[in-house]
N, C-alpha and C. Protein backbone atom coordinates (compact mmCIF):
# COMPACT_ATOMS: atom_id res chain seq x y z
N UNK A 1 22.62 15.71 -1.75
CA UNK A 1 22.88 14.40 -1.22
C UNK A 1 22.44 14.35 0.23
N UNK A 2 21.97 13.11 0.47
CA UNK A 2 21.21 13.27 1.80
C UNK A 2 22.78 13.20 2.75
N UNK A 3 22.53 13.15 4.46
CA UNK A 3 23.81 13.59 5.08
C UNK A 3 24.42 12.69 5.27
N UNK A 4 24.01 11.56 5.03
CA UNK A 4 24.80 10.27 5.18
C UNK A 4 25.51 9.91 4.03
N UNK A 5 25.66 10.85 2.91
CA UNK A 5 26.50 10.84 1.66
C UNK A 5 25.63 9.48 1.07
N UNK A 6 24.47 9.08 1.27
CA UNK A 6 23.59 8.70 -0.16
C UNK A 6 23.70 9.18 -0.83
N UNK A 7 23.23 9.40 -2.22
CA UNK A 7 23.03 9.81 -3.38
C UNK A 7 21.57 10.04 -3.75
N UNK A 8 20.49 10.74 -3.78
CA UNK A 8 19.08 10.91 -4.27
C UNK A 8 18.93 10.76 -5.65
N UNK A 9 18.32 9.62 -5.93
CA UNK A 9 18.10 9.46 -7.23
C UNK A 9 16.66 9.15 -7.83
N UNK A 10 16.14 9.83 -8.68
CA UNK A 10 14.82 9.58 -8.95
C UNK A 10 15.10 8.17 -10.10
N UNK A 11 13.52 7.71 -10.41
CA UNK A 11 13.63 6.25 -11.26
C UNK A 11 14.27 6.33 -12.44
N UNK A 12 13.74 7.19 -13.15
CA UNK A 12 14.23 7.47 -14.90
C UNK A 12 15.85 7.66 -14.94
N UNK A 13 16.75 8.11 -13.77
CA UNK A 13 17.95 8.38 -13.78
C UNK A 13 18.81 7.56 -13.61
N UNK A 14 18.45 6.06 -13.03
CA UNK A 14 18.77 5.17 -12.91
C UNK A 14 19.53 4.82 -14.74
N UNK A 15 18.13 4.99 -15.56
CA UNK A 15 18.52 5.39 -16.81
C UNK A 15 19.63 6.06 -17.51
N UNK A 16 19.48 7.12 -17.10
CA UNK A 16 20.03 8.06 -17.46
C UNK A 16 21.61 7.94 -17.30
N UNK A 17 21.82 7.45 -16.19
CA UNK A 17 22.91 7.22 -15.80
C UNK A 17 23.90 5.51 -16.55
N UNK A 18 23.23 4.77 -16.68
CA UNK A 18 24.06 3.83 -17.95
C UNK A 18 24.64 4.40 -19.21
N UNK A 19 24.33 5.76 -19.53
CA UNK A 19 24.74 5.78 -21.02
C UNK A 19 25.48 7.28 -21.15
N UNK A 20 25.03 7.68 -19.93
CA UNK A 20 25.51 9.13 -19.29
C UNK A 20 27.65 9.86 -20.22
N UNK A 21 27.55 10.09 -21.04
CA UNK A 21 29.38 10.39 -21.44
C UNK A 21 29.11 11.77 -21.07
N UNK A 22 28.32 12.10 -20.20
CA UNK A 22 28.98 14.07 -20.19
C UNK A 22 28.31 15.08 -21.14
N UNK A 23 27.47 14.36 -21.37
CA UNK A 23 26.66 15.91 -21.94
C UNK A 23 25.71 15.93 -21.34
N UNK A 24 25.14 17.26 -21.19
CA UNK A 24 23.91 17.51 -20.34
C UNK A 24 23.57 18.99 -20.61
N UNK A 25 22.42 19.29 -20.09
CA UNK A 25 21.71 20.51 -19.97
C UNK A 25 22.32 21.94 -19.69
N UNK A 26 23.71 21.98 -19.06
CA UNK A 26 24.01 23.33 -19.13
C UNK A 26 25.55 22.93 -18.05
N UNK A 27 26.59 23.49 -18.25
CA UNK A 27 27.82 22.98 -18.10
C UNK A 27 27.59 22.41 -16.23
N UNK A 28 27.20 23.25 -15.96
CA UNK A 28 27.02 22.91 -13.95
C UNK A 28 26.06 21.76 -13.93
N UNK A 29 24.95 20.98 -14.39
CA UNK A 29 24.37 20.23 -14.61
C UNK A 29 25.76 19.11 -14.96
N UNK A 30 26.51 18.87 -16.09
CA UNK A 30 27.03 18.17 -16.48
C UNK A 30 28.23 18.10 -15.16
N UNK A 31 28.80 19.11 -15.00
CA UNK A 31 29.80 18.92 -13.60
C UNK A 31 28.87 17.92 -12.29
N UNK A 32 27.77 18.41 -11.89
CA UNK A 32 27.21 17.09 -11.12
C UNK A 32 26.79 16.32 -11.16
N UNK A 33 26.06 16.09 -12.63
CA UNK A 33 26.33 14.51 -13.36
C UNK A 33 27.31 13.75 -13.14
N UNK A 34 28.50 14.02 -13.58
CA UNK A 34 29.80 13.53 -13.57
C UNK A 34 30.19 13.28 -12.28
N UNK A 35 29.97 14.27 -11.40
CA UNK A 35 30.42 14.14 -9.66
C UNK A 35 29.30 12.95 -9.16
N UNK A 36 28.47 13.12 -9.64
CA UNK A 36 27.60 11.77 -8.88
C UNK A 36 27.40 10.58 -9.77
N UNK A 37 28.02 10.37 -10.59
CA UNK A 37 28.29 9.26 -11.77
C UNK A 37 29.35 8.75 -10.98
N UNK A 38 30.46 9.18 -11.04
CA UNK A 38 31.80 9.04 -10.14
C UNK A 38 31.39 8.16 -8.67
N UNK A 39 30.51 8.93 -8.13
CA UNK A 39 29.85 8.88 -6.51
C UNK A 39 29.45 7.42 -6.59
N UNK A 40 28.84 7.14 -7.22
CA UNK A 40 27.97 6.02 -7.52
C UNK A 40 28.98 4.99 -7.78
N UNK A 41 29.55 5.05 -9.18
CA UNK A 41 30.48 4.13 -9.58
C UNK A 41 31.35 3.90 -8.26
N UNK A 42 31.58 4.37 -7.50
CA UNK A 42 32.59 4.16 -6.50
C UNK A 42 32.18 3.68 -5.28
N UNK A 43 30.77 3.09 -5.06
CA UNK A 43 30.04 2.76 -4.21
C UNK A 43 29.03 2.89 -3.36
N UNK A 44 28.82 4.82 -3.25
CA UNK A 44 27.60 4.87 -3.11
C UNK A 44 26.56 4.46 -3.10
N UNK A 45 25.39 4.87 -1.80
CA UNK A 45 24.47 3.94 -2.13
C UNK A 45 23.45 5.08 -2.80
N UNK A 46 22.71 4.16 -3.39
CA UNK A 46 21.93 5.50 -4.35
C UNK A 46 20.22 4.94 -3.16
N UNK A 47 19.56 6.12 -3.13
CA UNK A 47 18.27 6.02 -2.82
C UNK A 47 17.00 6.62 -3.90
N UNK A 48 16.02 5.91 -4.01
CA UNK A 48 15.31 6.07 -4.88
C UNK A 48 14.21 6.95 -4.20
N UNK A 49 14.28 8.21 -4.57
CA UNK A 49 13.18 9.59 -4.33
C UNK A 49 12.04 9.97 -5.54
N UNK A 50 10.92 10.40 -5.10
CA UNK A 50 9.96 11.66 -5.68
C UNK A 50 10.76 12.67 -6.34
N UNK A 51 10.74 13.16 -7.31
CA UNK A 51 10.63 14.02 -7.75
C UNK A 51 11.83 14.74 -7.88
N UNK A 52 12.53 15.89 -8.02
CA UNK A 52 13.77 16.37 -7.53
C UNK A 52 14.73 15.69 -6.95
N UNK A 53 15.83 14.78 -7.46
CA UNK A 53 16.85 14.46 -6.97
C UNK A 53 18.62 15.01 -7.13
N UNK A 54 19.36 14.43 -6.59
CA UNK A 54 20.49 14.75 -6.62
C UNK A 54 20.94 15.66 -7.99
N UNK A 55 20.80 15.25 -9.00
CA UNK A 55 21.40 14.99 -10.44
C UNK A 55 20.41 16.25 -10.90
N UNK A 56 19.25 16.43 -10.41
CA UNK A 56 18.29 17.51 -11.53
C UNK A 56 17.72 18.70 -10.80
N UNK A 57 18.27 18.59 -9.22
CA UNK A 57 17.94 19.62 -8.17
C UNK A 57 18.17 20.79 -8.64
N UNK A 58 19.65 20.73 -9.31
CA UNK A 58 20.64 21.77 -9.44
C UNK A 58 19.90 22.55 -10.67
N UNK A 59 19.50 21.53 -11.46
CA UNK A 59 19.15 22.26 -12.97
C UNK A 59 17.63 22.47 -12.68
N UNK A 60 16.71 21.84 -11.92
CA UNK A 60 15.72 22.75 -11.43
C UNK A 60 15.60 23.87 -10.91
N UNK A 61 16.60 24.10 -9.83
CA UNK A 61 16.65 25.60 -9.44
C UNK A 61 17.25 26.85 -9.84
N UNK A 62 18.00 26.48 -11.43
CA UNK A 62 18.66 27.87 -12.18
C UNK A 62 17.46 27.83 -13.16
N UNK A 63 16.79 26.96 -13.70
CA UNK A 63 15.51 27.25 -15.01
C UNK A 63 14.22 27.73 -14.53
N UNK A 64 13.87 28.60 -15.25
CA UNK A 64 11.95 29.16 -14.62
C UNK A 64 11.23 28.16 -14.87
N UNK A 65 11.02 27.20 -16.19
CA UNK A 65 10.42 25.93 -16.19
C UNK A 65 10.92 25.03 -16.72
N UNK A 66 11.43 24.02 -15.34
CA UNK A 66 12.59 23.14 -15.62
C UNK A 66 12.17 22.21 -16.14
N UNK A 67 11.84 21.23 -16.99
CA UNK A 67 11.75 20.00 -17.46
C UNK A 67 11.20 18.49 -16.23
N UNK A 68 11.77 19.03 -15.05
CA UNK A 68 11.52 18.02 -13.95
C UNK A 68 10.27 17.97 -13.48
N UNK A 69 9.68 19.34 -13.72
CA UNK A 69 8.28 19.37 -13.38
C UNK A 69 7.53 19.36 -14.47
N UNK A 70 7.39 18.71 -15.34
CA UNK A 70 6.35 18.17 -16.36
C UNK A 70 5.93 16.98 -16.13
N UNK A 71 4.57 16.88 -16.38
CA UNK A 71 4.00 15.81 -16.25
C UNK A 71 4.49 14.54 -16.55
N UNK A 72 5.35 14.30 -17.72
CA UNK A 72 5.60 13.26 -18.19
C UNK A 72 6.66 12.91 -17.23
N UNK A 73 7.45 13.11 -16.59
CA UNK A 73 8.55 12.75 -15.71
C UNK A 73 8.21 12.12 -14.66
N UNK A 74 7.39 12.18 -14.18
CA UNK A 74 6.61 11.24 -12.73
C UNK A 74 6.47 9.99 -13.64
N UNK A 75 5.56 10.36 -14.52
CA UNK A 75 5.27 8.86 -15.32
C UNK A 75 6.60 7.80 -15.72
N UNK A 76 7.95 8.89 -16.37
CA UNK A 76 8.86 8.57 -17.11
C UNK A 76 9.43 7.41 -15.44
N UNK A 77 9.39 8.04 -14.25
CA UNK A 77 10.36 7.51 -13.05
C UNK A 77 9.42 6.06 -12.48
N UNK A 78 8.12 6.24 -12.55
CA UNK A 78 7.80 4.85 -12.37
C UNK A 78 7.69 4.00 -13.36
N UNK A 79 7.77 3.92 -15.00
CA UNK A 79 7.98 3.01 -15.77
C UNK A 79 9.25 2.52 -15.81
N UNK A 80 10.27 4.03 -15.31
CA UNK A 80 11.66 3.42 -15.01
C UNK A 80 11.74 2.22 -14.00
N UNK A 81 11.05 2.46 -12.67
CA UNK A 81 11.54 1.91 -11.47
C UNK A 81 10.88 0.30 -11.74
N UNK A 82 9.69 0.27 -12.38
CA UNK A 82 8.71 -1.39 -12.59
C UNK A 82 9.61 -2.31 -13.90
N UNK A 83 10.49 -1.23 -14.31
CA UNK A 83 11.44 -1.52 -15.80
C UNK A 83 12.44 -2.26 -14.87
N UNK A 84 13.27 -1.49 -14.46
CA UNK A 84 14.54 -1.84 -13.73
C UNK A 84 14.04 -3.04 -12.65
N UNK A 85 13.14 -2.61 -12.18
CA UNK A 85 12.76 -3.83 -11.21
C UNK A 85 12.69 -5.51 -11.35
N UNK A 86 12.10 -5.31 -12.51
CA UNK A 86 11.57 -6.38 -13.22
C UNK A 86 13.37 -7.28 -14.00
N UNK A 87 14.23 -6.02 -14.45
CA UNK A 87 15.57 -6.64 -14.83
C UNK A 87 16.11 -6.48 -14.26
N UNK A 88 15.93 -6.64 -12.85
CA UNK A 88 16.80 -7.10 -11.56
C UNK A 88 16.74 -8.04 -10.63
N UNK A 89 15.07 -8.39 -11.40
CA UNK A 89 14.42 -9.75 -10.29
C UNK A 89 13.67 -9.40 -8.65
N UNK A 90 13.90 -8.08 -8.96
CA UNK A 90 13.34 -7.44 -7.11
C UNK A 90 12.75 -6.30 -6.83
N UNK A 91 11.88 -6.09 -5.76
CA UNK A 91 11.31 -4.99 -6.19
C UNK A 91 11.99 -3.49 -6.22
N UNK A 92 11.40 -2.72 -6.33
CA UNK A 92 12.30 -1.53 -6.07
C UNK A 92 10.98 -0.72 -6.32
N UNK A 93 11.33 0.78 -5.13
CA UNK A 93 10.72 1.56 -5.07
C UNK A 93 10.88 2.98 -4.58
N UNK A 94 10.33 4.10 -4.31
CA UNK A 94 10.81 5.06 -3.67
C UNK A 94 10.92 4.71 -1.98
N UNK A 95 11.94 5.20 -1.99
CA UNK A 95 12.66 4.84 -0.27
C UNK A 95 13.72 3.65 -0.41
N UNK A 96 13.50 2.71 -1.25
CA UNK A 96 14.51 1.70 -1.41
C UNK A 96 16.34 2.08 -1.55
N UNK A 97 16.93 1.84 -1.36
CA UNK A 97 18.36 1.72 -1.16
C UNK A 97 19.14 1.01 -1.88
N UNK A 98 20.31 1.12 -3.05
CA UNK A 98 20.97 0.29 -3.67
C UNK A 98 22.45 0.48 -3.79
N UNK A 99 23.18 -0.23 -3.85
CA UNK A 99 24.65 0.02 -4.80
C UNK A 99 24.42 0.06 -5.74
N UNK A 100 24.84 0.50 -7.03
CA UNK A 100 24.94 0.23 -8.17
C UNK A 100 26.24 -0.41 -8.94
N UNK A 101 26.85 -1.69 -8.44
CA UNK A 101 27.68 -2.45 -8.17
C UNK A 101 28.00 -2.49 -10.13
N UNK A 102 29.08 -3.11 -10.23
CA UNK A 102 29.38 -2.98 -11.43
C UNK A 102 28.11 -4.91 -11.95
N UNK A 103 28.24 -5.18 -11.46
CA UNK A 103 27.06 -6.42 -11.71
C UNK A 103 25.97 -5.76 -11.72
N UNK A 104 24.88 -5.09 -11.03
CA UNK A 104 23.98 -4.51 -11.30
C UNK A 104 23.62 -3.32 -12.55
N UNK A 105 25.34 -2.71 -12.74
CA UNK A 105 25.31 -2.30 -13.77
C UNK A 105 25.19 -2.67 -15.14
N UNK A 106 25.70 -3.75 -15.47
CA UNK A 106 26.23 -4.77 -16.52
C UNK A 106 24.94 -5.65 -16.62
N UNK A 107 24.05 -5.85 -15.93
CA UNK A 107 22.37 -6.20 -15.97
C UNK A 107 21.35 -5.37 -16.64
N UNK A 108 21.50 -3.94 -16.01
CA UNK A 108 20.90 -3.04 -16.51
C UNK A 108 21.14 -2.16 -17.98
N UNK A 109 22.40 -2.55 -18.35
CA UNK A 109 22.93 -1.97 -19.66
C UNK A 109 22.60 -3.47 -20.52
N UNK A 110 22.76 -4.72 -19.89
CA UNK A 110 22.41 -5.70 -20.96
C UNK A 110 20.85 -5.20 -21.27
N UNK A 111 20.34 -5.14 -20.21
CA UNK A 111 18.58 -4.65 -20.24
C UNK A 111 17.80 -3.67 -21.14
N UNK A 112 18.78 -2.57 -21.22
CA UNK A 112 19.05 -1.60 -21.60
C UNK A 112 19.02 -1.94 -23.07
N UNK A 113 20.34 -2.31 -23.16
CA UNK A 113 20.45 -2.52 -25.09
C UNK A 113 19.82 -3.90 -25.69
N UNK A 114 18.73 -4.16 -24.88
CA UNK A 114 17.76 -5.41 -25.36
C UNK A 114 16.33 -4.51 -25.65
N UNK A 115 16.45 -3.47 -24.78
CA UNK A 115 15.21 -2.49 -25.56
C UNK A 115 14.34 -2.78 -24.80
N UNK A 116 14.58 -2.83 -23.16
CA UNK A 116 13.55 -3.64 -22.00
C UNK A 116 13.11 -2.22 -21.31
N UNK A 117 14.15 -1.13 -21.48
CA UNK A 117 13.26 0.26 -21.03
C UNK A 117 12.98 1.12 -22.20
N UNK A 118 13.05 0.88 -23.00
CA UNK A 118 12.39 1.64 -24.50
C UNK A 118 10.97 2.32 -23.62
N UNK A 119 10.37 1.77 -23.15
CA UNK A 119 9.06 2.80 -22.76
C UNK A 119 8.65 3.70 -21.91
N UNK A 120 10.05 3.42 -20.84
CA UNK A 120 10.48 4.76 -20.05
C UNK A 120 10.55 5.56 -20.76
N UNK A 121 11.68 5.41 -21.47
CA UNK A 121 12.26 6.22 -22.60
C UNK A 121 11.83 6.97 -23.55
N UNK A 122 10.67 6.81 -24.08
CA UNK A 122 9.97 7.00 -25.51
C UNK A 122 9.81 8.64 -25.49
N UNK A 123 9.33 9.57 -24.76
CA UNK A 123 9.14 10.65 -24.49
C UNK A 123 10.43 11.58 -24.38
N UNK A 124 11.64 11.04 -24.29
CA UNK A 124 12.63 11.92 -23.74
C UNK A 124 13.75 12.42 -24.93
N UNK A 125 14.02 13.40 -25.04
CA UNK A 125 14.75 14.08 -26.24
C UNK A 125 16.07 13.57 -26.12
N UNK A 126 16.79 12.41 -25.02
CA UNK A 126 17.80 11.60 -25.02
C UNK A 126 18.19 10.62 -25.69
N UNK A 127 17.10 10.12 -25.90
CA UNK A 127 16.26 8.68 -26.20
C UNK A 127 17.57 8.43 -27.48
N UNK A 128 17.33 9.26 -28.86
CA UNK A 128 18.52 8.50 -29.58
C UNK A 128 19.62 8.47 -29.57
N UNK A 129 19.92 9.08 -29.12
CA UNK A 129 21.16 9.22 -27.99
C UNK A 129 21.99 8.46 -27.51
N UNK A 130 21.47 8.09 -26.24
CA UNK A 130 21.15 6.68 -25.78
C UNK A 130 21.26 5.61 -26.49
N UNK A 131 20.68 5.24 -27.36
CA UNK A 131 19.74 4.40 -27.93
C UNK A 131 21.24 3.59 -28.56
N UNK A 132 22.42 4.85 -29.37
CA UNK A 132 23.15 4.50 -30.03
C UNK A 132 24.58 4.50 -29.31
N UNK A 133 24.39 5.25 -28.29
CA UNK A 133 25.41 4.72 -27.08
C UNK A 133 25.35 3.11 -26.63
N UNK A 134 24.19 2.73 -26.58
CA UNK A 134 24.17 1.19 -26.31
C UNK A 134 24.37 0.32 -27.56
N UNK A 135 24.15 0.62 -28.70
CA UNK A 135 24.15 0.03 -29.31
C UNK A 135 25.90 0.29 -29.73
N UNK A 136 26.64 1.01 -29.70
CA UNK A 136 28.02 1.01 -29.71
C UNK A 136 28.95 0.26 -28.00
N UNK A 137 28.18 -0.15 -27.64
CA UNK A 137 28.89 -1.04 -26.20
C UNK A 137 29.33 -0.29 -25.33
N UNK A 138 27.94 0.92 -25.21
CA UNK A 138 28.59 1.90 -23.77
C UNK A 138 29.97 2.28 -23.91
N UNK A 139 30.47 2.66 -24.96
CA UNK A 139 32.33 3.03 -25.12
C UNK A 139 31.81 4.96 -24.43
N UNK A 140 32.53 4.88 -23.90
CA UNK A 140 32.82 6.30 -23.48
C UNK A 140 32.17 7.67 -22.73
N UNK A 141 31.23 5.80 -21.66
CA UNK A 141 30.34 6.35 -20.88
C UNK A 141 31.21 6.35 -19.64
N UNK A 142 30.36 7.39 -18.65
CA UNK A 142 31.11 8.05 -17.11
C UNK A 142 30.77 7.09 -15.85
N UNK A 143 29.62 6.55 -16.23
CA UNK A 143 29.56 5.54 -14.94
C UNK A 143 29.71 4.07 -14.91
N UNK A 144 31.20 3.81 -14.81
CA UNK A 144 31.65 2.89 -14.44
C UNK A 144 33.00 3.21 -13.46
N UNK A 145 33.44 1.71 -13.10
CA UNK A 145 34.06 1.95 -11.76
C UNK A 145 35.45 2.10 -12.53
N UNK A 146 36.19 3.07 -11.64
CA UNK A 146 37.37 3.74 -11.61
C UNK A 146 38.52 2.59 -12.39
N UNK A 147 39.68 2.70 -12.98
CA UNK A 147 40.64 1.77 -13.75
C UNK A 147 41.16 1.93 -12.61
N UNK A 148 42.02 0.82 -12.19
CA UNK A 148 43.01 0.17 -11.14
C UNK A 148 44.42 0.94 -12.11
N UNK A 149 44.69 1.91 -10.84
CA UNK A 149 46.49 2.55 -11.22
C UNK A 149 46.98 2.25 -10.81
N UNK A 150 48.03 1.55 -11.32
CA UNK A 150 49.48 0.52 -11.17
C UNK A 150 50.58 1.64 -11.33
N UNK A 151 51.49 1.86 -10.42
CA UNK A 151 52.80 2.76 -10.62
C UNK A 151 54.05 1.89 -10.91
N UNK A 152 54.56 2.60 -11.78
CA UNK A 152 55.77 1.89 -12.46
C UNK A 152 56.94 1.33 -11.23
N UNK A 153 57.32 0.42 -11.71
CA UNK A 153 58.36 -0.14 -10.85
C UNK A 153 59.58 0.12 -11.46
């Protein structure tokens, strides 16, 4: 995370992160998924980076050939970012700055389960996954904002 407690987020994760319930690539991967799912949902601002971000740093630097550096992933983060852009009405790019406000969220998951990033998507071993997480109404996904705790009176 950069030092101003941003969040580094590459394009495709933007993705990744609507449908995100906690599984992932290897248990420490899934622990900072979850810690920056949390991060986010809670107001963070996320910044949109090249290559290696917050979420895949970690699992780049324990694998000899991590998945982040394949070709298809550069491609996968700008069809993400012209995807999302386009179902947000604005541009967006690397260096850009966002909340991911529960309205911006609730845009991008309508977007989402209309099949408007299917072509980010098409390449990624998530994909049905996903696919049927949205199509079940996001039940028992990690990034959304915290339930309001009420203590008994």
């Amino acid at each position: 995370m950069a030092g101003d407690g941003t969040v580094r987020l590459r394009g495709h994760h933007l993705l990744c992160l609507l449908t995100y319930r906690g599984l992932g690539y290897s248990p420490a991967f899934v622990r900072g998924m979850t810690a920056i799912a949390a991060r986010l949902a809670a107001g963070a601002t996320a910044e949109i980076v090249e290559g290696a971000d917050d979420i895949c740093a970690p699992l780049c630097a324990e694998q000899q050939h991590p998945h982040c550096h394949e070709a298809t992933v550069p491609e996968r983060d700008r069809q993400a970012l012209t995807l999302v852009a386009a179902a947000l009405g604005r541009p967006l790019g690397t260096g850009d700055r966002l909340v991911l406000d529960e309205n911006i969220r609730a845009r991008l998951r309508a977007a989402y389960a209309a099949g408007a990033f299917a072509p980010a998507c098409a390449l990624c071993e998530w994909q049905p996954l996903c696919r049927d997480i949205a199509a079940g109404g996001y039940r028992e996904t990690l990034f959304h904002a915290a339930a309001a705790v009420t203590s008994p009176r």
